[in-house]
C-alpha atoms as a PDB file:
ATOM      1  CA  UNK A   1       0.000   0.000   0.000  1.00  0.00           C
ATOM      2  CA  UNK A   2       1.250   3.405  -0.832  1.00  0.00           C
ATOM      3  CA  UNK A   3       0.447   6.523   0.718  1.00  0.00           C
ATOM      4  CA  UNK A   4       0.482   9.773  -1.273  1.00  0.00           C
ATOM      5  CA  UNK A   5       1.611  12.879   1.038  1.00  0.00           C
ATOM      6  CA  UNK A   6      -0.114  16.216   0.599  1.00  0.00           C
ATOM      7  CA  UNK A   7       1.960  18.914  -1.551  1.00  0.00           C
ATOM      8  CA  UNK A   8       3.717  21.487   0.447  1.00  0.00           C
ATOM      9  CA  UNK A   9       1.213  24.157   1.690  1.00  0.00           C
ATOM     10  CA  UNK A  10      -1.571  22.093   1.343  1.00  0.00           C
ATOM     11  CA  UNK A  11      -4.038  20.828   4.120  1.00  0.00           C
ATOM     12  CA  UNK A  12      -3.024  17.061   5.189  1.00  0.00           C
ATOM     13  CA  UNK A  13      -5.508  14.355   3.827  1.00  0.00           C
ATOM     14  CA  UNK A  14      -5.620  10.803   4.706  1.00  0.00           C
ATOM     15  CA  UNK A  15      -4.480   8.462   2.019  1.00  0.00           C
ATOM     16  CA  UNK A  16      -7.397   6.361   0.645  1.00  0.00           C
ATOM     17  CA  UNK A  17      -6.967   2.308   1.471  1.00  0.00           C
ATOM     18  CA  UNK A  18      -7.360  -1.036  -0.351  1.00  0.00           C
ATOM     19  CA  UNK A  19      -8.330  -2.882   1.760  1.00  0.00           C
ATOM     20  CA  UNK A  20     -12.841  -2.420   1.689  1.00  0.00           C
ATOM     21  CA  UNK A  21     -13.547  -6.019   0.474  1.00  0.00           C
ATOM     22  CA  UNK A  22     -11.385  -7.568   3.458  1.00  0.00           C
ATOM     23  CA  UNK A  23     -13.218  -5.407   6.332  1.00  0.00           C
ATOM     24  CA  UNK A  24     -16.763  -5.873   4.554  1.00  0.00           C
ATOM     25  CA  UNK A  25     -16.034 -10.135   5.207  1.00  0.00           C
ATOM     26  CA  UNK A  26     -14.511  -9.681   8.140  1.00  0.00           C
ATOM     27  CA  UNK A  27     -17.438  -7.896   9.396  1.00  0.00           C
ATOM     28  CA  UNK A  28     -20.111 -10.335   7.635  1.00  0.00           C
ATOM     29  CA  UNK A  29     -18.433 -13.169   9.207  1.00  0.00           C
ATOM     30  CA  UNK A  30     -18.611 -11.124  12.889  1.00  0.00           C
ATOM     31  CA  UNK A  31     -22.043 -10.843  12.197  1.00  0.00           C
ATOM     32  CA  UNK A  32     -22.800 -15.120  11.148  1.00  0.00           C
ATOM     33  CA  UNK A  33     -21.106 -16.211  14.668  1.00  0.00           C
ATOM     34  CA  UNK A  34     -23.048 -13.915  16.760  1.00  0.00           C
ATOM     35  CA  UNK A  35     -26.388 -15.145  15.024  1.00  0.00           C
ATOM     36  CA  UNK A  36     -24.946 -18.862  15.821  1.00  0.00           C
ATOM     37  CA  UNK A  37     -24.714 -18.016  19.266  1.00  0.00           C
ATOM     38  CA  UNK A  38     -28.003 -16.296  19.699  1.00  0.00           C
ATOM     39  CA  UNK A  39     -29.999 -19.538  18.161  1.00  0.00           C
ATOM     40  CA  UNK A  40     -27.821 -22.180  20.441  1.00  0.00           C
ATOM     41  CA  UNK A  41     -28.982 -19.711  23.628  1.00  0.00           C
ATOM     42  CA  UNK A  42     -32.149 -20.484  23.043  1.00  0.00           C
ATOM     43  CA  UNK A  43     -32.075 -23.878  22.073  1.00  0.00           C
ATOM     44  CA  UNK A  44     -30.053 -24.527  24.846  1.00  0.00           C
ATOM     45  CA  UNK A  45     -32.910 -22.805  27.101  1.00  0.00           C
ATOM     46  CA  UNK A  46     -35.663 -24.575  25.720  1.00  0.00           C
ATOM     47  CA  UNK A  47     -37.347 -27.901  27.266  1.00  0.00           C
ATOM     48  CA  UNK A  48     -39.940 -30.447  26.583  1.00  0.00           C
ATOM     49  CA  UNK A  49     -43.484 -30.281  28.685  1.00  0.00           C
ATOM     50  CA  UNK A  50     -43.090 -32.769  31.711  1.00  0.00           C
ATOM     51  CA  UNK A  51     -46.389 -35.323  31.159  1.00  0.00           C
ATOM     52  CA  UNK A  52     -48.864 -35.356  33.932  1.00  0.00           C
ATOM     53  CA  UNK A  53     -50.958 -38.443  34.938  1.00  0.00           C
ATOM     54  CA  UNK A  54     -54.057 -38.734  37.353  1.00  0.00           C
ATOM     55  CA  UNK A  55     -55.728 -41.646  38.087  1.00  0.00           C
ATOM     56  CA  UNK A  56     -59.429 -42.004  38.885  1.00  0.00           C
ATOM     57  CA  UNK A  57     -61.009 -44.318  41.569  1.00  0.00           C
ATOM     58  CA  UNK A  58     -64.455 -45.973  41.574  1.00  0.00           C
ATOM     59  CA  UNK A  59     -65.450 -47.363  45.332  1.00  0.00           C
ATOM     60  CA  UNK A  60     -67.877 -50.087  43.926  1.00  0.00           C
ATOM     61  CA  UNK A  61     -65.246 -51.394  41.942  1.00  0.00           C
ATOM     62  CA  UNK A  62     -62.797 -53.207  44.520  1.00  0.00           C
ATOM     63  CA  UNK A  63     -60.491 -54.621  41.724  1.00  0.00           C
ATOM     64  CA  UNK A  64     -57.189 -52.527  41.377  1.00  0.00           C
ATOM     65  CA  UNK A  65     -56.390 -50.718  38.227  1.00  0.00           C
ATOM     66  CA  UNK A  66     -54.009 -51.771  36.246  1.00  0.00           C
ATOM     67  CA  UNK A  67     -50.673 -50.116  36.776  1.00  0.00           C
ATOM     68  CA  UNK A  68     -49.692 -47.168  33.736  1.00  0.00           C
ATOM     69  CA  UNK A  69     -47.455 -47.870  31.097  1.00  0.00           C
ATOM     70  CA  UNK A  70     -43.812 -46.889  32.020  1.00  0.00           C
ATOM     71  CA  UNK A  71     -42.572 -44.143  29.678  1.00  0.00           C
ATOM     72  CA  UNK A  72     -40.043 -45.220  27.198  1.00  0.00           C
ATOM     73  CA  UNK A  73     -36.838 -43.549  28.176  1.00  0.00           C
ATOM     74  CA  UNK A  74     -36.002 -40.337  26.679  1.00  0.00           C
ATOM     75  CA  UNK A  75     -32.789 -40.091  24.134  1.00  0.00           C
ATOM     76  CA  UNK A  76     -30.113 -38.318  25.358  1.00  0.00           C
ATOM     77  CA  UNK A  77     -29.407 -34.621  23.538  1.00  0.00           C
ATOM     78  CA  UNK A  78     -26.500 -34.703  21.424  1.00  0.00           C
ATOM     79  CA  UNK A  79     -24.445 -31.472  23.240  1.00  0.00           C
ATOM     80  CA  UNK A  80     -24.271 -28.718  21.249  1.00  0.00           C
ATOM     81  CA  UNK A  81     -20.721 -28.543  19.058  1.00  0.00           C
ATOM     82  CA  UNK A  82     -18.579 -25.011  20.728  1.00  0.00           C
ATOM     83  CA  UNK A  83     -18.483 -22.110  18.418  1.00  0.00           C
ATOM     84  CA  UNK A  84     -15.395 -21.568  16.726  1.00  0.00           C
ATOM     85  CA  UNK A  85     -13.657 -18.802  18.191  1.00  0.00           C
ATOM     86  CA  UNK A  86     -13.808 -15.376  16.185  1.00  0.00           C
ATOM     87  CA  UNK A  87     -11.140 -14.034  14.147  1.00  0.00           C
ATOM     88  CA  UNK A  88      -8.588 -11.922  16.103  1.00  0.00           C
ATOM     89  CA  UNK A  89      -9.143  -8.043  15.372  1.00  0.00           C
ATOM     90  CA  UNK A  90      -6.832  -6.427  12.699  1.00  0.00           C
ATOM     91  CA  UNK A  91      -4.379  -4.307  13.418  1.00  0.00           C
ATOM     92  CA  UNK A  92      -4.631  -0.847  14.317  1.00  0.00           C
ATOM     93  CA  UNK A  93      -3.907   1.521  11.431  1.00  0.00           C
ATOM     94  CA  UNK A  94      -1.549   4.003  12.462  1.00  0.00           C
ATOM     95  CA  UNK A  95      -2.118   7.461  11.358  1.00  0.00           C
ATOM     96  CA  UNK A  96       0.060   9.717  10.135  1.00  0.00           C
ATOM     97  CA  UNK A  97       1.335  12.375  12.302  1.00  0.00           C
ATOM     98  CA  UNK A  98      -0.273  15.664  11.633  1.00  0.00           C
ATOM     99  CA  UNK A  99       1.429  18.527  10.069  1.00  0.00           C
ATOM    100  CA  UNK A 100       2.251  21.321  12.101  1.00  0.00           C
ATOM    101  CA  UNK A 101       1.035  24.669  10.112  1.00  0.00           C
ATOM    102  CA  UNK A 102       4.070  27.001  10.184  1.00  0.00           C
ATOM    103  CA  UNK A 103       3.402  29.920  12.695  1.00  0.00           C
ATOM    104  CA  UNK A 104       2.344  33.202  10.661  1.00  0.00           C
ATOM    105  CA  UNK A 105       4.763  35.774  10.159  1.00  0.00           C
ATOM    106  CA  UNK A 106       5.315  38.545  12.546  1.00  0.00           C
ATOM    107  CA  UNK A 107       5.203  42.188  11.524  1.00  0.00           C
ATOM    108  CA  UNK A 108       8.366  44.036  13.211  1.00  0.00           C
ATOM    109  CA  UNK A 109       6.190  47.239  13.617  1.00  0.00           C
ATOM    110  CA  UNK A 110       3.888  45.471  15.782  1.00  0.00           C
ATOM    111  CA  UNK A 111       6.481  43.609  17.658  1.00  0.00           C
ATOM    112  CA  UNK A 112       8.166  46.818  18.256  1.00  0.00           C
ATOM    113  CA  UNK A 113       5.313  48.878  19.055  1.00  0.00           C
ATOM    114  CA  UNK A 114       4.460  46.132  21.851  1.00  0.00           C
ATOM    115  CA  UNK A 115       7.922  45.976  22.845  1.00  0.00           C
ATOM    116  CA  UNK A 116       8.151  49.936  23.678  1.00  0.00           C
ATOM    117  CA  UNK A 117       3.831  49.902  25.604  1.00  0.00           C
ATOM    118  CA  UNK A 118       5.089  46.853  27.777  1.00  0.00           C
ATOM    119  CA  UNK A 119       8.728  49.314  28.691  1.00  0.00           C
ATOM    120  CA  UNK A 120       6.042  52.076  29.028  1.00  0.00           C
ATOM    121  CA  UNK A 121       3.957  49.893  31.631  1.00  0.00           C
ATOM    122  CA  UNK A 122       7.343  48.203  33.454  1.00  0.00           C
ATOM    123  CA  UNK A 123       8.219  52.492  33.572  1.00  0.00           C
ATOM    124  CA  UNK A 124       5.319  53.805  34.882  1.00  0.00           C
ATOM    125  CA  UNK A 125       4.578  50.591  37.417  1.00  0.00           C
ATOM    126  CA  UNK A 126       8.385  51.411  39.163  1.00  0.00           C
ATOM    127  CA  UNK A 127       7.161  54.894  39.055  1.00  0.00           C
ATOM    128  CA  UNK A 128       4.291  54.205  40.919  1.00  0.00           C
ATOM    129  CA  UNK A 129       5.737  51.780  42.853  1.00  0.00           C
ATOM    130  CA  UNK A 130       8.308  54.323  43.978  1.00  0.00           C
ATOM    131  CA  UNK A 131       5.859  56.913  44.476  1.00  0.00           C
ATOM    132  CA  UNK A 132       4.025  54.813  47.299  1.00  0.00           C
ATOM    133  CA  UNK A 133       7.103  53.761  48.746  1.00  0.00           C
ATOM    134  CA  UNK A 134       8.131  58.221  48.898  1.00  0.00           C
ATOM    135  CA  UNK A 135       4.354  58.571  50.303  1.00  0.00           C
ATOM    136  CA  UNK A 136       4.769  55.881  52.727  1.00  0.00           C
ATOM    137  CA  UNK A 137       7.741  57.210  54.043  1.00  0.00           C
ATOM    138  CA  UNK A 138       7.031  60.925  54.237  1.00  0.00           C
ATOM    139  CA  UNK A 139       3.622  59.288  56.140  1.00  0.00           C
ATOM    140  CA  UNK A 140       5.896  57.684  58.604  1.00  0.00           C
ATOM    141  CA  UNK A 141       7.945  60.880  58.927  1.00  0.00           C
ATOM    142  CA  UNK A 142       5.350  63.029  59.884  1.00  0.00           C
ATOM    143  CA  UNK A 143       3.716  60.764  62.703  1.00  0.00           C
ATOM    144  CA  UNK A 144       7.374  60.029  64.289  1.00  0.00           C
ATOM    145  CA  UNK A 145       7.414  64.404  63.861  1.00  0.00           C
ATOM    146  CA  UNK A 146       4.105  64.551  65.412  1.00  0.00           C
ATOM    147  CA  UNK A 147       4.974  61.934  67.898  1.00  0.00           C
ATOM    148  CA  UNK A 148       8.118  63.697  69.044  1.00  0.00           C
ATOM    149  CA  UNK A 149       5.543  66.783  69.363  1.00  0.00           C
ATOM    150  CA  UNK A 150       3.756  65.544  71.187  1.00  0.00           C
ATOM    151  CA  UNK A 151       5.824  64.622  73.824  1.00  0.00           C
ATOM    152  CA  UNK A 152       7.441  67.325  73.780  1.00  0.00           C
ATOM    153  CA  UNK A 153       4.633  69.037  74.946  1.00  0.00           C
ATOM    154  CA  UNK A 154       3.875  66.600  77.481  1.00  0.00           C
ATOM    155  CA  UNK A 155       7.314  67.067  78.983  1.00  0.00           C
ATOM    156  CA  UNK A 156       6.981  70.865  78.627  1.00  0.00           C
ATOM    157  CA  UNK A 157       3.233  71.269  80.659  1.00  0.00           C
ATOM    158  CA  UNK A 158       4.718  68.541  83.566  1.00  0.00           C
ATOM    159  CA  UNK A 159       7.739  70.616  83.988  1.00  0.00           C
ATOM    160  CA  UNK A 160       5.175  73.973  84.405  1.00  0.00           C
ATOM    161  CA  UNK A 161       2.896  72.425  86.213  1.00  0.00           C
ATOM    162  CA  UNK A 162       5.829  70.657  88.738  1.00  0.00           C
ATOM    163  CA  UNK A 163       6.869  74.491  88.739  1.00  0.00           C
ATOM    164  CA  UNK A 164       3.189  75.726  89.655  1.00  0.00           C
ATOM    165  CA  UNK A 165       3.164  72.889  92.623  1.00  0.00           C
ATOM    166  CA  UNK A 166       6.526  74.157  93.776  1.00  0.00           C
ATOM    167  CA  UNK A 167       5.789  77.949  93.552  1.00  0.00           C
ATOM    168  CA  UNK A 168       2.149  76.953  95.237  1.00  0.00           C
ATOM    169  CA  UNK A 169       3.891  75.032  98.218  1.00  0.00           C
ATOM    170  CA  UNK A 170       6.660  77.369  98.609  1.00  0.00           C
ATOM    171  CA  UNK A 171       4.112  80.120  98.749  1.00  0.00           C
ATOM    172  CA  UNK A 172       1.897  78.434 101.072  1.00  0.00           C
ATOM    173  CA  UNK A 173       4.976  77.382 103.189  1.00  0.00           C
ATOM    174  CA  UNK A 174       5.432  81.793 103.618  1.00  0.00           C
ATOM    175  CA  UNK A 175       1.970  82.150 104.057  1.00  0.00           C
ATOM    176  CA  UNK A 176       1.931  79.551 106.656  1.00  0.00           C
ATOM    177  CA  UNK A 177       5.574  81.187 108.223  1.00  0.00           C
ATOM    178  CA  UNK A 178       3.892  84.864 107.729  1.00  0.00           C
ATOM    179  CA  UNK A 179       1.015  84.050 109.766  1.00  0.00           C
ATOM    180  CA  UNK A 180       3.143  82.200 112.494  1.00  0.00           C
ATOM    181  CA  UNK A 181       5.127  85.262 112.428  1.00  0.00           C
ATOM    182  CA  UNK A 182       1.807  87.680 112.221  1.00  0.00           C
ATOM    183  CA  UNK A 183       0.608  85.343 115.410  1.00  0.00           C
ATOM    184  CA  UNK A 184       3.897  85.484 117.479  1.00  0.00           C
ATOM    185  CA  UNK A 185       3.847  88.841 117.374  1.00  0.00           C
ATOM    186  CA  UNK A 186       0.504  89.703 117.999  1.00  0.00           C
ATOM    187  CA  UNK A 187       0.866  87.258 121.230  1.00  0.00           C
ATOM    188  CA  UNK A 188       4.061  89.191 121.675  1.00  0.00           C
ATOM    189  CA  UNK A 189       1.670  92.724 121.483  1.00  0.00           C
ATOM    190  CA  UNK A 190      -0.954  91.390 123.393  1.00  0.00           C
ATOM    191  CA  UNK A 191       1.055  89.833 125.986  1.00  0.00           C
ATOM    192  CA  UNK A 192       2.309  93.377 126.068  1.00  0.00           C
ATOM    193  CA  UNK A 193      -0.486  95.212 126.718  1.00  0.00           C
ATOM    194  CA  UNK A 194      -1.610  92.916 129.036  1.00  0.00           C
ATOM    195  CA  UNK A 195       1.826  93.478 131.290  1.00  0.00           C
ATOM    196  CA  UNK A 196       1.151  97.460 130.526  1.00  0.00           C
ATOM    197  CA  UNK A 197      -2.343  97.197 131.632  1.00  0.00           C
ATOM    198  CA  UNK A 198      -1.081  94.479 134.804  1.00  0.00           C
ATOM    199  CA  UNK A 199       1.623  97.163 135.692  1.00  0.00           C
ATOM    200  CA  UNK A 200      -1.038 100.175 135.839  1.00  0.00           C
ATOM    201  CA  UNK A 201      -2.975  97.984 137.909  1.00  0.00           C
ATOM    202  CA  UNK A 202      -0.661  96.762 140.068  1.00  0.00           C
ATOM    203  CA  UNK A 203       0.175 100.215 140.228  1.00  0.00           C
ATOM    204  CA  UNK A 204      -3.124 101.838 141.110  1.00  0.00           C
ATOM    205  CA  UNK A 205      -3.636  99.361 143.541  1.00  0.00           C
ATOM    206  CA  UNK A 206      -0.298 100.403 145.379  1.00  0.00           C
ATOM    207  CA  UNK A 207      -1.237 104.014 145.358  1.00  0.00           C
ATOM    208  CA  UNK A 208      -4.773 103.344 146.423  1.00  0.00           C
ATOM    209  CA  UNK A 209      -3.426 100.935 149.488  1.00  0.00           C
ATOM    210  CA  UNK A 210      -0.858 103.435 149.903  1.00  0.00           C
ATOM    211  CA  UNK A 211      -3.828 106.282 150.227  1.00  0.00           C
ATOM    212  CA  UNK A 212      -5.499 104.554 152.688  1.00  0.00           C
ATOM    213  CA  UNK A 213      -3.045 103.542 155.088  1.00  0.00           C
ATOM    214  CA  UNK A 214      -1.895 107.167 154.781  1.00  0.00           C
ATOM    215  CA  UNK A 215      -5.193 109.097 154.882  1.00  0.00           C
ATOM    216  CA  UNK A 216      -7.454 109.520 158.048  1.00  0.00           C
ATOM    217  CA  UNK A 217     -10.264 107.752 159.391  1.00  0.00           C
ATOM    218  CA  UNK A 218     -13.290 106.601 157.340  1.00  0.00           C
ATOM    219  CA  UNK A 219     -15.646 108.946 158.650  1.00  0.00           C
ATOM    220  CA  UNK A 220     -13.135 112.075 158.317  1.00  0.00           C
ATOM    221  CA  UNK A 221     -12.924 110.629 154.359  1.00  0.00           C
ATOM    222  CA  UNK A 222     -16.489 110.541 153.856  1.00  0.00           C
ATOM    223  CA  UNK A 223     -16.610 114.190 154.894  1.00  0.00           C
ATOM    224  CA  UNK A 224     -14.018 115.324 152.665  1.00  0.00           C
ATOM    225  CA  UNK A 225     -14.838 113.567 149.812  1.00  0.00           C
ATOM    226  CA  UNK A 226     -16.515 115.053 147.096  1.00  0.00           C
ATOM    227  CA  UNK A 227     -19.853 114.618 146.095  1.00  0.00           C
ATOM    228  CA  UNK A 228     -20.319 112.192 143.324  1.00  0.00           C
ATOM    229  CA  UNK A 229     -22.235 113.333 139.863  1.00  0.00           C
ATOM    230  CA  UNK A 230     -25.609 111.804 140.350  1.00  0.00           C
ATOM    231  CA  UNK A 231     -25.736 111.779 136.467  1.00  0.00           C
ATOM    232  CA  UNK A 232     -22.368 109.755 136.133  1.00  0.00           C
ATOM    233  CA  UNK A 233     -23.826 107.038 139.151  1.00  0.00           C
ATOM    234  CA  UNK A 234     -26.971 106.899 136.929  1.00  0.00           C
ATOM    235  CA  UNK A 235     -24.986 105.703 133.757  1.00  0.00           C
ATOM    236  CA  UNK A 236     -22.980 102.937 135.197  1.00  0.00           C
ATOM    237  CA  UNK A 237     -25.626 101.864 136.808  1.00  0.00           C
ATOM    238  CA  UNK A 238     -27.856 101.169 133.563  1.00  0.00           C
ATOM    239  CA  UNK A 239     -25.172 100.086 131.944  1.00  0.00           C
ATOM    240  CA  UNK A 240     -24.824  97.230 134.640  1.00  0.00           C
ATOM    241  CA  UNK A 241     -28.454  96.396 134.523  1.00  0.00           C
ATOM    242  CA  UNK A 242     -28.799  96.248 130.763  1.00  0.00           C
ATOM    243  CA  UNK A 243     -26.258  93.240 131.550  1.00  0.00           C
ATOM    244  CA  UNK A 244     -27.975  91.553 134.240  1.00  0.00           C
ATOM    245  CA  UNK A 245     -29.700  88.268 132.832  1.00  0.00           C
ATOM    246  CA  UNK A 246     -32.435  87.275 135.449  1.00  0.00           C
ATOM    247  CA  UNK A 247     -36.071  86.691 135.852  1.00  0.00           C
ATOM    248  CA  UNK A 248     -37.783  87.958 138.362  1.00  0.00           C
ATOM    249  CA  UNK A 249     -41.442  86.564 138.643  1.00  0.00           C
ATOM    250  CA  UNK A 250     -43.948  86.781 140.923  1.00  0.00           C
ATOM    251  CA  UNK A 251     -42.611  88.258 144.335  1.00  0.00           C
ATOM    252  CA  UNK A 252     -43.723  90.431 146.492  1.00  0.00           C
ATOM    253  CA  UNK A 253     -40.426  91.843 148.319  1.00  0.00           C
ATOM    254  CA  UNK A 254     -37.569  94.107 146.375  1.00  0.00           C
ATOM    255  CA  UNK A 255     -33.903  92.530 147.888  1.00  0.00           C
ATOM    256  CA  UNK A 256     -30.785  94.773 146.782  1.00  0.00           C
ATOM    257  CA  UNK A 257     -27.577  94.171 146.399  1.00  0.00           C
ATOM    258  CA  UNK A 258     -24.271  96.354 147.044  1.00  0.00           C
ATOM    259  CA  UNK A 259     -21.394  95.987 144.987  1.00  0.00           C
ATOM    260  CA  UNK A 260     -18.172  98.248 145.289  1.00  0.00           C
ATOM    261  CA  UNK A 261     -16.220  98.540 142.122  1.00  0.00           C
ATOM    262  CA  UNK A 262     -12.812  99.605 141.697  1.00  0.00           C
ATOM    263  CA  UNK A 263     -11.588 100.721 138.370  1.00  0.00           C
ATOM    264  CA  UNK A 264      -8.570 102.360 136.467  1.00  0.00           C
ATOM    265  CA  UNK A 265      -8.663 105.468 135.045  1.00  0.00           C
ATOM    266  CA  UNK A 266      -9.676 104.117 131.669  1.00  0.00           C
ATOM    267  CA  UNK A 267     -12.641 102.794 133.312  1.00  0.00           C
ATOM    268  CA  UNK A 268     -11.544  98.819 133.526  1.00  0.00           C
ATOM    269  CA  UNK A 269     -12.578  97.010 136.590  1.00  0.00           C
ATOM    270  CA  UNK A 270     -10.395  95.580 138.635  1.00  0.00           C
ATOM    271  CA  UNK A 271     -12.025  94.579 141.455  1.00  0.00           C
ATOM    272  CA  UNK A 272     -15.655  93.809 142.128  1.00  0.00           C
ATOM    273  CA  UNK A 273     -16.881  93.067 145.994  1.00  0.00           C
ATOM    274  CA  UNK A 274     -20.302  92.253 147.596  1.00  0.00           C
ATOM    275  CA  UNK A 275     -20.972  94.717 150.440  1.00  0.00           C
ATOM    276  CA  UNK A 276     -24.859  93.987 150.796  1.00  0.00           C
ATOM    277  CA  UNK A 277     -26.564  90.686 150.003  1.00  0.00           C
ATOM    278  CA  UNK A 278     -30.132  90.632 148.617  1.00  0.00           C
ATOM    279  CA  UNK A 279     -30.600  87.126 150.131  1.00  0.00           C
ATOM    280  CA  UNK A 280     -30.859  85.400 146.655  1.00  0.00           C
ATOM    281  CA  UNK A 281     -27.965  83.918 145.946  1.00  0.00           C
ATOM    282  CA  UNK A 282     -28.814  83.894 142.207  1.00  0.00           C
ATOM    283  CA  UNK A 283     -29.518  87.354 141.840  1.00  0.00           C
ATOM    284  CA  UNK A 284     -26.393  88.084 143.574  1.00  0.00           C
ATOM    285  CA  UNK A 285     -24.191  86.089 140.689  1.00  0.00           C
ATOM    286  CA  UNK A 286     -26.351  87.791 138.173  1.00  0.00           C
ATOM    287  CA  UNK A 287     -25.177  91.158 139.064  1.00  0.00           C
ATOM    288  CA  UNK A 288     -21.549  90.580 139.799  1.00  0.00           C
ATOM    289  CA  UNK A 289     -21.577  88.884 136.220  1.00  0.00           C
ATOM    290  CA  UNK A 290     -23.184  91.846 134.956  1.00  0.00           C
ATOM    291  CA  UNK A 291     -20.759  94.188 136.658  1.00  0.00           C
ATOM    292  CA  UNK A 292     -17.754  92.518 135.342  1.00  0.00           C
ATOM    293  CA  UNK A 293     -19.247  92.109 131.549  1.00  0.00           C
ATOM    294  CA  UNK A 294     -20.105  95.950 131.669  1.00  0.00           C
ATOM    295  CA  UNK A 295     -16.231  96.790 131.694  1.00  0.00           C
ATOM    296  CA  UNK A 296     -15.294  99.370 130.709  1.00  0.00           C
ATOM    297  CA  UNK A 297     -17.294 101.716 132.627  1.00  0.00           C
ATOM    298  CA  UNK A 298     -18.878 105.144 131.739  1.00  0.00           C
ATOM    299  CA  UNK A 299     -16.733 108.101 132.455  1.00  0.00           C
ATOM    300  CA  UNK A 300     -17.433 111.455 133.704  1.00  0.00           C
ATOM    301  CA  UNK A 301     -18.067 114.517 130.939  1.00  0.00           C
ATOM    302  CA  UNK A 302     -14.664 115.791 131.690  1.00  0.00           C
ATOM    303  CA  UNK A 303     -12.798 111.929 131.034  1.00  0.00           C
ATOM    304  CA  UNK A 304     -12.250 111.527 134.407  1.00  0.00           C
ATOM    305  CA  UNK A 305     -13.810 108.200 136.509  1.00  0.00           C
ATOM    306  CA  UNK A 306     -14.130 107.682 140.354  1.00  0.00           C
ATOM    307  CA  UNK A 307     -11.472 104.815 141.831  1.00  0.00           C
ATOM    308  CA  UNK A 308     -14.337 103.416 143.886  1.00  0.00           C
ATOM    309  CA  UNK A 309     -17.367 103.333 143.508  1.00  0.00           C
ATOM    310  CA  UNK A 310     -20.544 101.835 145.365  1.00  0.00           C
ATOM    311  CA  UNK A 311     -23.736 100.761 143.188  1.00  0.00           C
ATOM    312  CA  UNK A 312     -27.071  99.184 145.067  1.00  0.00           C
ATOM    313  CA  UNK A 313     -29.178  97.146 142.610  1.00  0.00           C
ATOM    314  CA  UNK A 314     -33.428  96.737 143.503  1.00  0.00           C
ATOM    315  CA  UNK A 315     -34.591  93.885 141.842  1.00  0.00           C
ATOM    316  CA  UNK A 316     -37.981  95.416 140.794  1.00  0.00           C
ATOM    317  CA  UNK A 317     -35.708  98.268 138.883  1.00  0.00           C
ATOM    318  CA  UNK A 318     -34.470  95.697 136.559  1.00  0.00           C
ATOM    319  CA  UNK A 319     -35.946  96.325 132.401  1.00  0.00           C
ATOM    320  CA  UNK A 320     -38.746  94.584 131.599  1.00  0.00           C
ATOM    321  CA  UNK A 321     -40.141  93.782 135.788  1.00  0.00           C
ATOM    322  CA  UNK A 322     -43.573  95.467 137.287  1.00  0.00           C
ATOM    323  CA  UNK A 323     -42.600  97.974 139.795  1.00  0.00           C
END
């Protein structure tokens, strides 16, 4: 068999073959042996009808029927011959490798042209590439910047504000040593004036002792003294009894008490005595209270006050009590 290749630059065909009239019998014969087969199958499946026999009984007859005739025996079935075994297959044809088309011819312009957009596109994707990479940096520079700012800051306001606390403690600590000094000496003034005022007392108490022992009799001073201002008497005497805290109610007596009061010539009391009880002993505190809360005491119109002085309190004549 010869086989006729396609001219060059033609399509590849497949060489016609010889060989019809040896398939079409092969295939004929195929298709005998598989009709042989079929009609053994069924011959081969197919049996004879098994006979069935009944036999009838009469009960007036008492004879016994005579016995059925035995079948003859059935000839044994010649066994079917075996098929002959079919032809083995041809061989397979083996075709012809196909031709490979030559790839078409490239243009150089396009070739080129690609070449130069795919440079373009590498270009510009670096380009971008670097661009993020510039943005992403200058990003990272300006939150470290802001960062660094920020603490800055931070530093700067706790270093005021440790300054504030200082300056506030060191200004409380003068505040607090400017008072204790303010206090010391105001103790120091007070305690002062209150050896000034002990030293004129001490002193007017010396003269007036000295006076007495000095002077004449009592009687001989009564009628040398001078008559007191009845106006003067008047005013340290309401002035004491605007002090005096004490009820009176219902009674029908008036007791008095006598009280002689020494003073300084600024009016201070010194000394405060009971010369004449009333008989209630709470009335009596109420008016010595009363005589040492009313220091100082009125003075004279010309400035002047009386050493000693005796005052007699009714308890009727007290503010707000029925005569």
């Amino acid at each position: 068999m010869t086989m006729k290749h396609a001219t060059a630059g033609g399509p590849y065909r497949v060489p016609k073959s010889d060989d019809r009239w040896r398939s079409a019998g092969l295939a004929a014969a195929v298709h005998v042996g598989l009709l042989f087969f079929l009609w053994v199958g069924v011959r081969w499946q197919n049996t004879e009808p098994v006979a069935v026999e009944a036999e009838v009984w009469d009960m007036t007859v008492q004879t016994a029927a005579p016995p059925a005739p035995t079948p003859p025996p059935q000839e044994a079935q010649p066994e079917p011959e075996p098929a002959p075994p079919p032809p083995p297959p041809p061989p397979p044809k083996v075709a012809a490798p196909p031709v490979e088309a030559p790839p078409p011819a490239v243009d150089p312009d396009i070739a080129l042209q690609k070449r130069k957009a795919k440079e373009k596109a590498e270009k510009e994707r670096v380009a971008e590439e670097k661009r993020e990479a510039k943005l992403k940096q200058q990003e990272e520079e300006d939150k470290a910047k802001k960062l660094a700012d920020k603490k800055a800051k931070e530093l700067e306001q706790k270093k005021l504000d440790e300054k504030k606390l200082a300056e506030e403690k060191a200004k409380d600590e003068k505040s607090k040593e400017e008072k204790k000094q303010a206090d010391k000496l105001a103790k120091a003034k007070a305690e002062a004036e209150q050896k000034k005022l002990d030293k004129q007392r001490a002193a007017e108490i010396a003269r007036i002792t000295g006076a007495a022992g000095a002077g004449t009799t009592g009687t001989a001073a009564k009628a040398t003294a001078p008559r007191l201002d009845s106006g003067y008497v008047a005013a340290i005497t309401a002035k004491i009894k605007s002090n005096i805290a004490y009820s009176v109610g219902d009674t029908a007596s008036n007791p008095r008490a006598e009280f002689k009061i020494e003073q300084l010539p600024t009016g201070e009391i010194i000394s405060v005595r009971k010369i004449k009880s009333s008989g209630v002993p709470a009335y009596d505190l109420a008016v010595e209270n009363a005589i040492a809360k009313s220091s100082p005491l009125p003075k004279k119109k010309d400035g002047s006050v009386e050493r000693e002085i005796t005052a007699g309190f009714n308890m009727k004549d007290l503010p707000g009590n029925p005569p």
